[in-house]
C-alpha atoms as a PDB file:
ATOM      1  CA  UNK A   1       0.000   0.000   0.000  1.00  0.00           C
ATOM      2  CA  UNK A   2       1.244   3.719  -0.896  1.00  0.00           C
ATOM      3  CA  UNK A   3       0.408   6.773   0.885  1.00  0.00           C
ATOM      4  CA  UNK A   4       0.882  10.259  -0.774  1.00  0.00           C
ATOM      5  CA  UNK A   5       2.585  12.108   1.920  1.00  0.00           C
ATOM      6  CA  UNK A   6       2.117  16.204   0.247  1.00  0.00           C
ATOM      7  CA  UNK A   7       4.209  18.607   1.916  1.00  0.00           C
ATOM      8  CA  UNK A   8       5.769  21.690   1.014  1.00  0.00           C
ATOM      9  CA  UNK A   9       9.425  22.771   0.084  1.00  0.00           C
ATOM     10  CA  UNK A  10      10.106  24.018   3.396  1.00  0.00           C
ATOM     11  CA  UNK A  11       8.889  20.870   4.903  1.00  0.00           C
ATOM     12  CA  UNK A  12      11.156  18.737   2.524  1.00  0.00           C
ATOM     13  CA  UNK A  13      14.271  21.069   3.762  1.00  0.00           C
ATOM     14  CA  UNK A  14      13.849  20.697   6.900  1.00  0.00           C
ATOM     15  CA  UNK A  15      13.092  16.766   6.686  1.00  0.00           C
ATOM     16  CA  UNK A  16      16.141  16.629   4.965  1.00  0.00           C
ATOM     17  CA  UNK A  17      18.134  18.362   7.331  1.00  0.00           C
ATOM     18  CA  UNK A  18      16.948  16.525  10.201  1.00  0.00           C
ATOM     19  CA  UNK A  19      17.643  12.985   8.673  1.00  0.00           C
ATOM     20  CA  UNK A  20      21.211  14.277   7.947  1.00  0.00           C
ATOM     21  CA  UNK A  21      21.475  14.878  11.417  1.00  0.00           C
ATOM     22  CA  UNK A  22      20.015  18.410  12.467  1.00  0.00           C
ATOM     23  CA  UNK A  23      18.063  19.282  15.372  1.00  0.00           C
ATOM     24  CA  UNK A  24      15.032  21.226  15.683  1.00  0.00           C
ATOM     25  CA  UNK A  25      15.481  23.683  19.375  1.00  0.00           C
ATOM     26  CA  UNK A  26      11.765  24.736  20.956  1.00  0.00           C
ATOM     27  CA  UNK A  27      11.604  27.649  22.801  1.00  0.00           C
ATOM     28  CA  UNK A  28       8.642  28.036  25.052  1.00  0.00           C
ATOM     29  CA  UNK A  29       7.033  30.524  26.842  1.00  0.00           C
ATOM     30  CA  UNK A  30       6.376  30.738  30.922  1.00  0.00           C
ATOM     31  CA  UNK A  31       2.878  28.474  30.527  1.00  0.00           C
ATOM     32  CA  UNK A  32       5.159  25.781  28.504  1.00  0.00           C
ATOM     33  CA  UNK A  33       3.476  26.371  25.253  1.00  0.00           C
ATOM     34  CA  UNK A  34       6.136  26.826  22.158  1.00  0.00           C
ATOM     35  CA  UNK A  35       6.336  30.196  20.582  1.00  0.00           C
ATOM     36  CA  UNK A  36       9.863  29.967  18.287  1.00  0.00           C
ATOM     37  CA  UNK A  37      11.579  27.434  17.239  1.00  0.00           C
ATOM     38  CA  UNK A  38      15.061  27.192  16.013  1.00  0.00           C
ATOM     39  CA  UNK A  39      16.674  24.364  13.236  1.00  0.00           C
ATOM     40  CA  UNK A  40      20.248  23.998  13.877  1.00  0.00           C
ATOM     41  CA  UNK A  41      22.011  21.928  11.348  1.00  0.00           C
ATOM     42  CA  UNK A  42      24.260  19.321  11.915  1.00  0.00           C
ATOM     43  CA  UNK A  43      26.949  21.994  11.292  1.00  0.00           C
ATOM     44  CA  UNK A  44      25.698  24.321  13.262  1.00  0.00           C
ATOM     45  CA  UNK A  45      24.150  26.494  11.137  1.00  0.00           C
ATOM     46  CA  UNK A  46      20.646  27.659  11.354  1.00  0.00           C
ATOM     47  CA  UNK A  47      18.045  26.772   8.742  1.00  0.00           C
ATOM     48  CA  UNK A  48      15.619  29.246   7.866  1.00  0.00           C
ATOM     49  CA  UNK A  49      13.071  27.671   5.763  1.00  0.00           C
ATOM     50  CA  UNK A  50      11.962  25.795   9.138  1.00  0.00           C
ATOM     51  CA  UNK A  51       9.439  27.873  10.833  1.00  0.00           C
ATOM     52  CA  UNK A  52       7.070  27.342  13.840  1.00  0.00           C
ATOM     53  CA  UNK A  53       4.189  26.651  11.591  1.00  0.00           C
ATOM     54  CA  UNK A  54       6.374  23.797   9.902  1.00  0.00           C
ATOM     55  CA  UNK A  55       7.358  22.867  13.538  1.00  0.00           C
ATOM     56  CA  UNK A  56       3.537  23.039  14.437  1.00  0.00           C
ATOM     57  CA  UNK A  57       2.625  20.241  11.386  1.00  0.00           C
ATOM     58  CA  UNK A  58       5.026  18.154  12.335  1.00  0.00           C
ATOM     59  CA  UNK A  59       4.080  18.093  15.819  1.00  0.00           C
ATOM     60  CA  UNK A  60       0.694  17.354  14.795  1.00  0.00           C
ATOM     61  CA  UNK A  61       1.360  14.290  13.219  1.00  0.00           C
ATOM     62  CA  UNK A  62      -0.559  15.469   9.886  1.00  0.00           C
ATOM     63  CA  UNK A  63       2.433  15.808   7.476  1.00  0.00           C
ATOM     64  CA  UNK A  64       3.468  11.959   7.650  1.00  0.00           C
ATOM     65  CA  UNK A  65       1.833   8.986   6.508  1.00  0.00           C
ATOM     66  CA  UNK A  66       4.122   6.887   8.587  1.00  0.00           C
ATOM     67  CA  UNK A  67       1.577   6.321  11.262  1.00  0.00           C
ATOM     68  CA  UNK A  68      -0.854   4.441   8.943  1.00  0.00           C
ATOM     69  CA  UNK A  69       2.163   2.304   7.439  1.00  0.00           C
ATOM     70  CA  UNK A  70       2.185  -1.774   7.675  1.00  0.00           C
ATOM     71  CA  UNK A  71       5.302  -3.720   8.893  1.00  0.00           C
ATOM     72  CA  UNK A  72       7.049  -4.285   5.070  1.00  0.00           C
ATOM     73  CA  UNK A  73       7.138  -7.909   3.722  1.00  0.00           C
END
């Protein structure tokens, strides 16, 4: 079974950047909700194409079809 996962450029950079090894750096406010969020590549660079709404998808679960995958035979 295939899932079509859409997501946008931004989402595909920063995807890639955390699969090579990046990190993605929350920063929250006093009642613990997340207001920024920094990408730091695995050089230490920061990437700008991932924002807090990107962050926000991919805490939400709704940009991967991962969660609806089967063990592969």
């Amino acid at each position: 079974m295939i899932f079509e996962v859409n997501i946008s450029k931004y989402e595909q950079r920063t995807l890639h950047e955390l699969a090579q090894g990046g990190r993605i750096l929350p920063m929250k406010d006093e009642h613990g909700d997340v207001i920024a969020v920094d990408c730091i590549t695995r050089h230490g660079g920061r990437l700008a194409d991932c924002t807090l709404g990107v962050f926000r998808r991919f805490a939400s679960g709704r940009s991967s079809a991962a969660r609806k995958a089967g063990p592969t035979v």
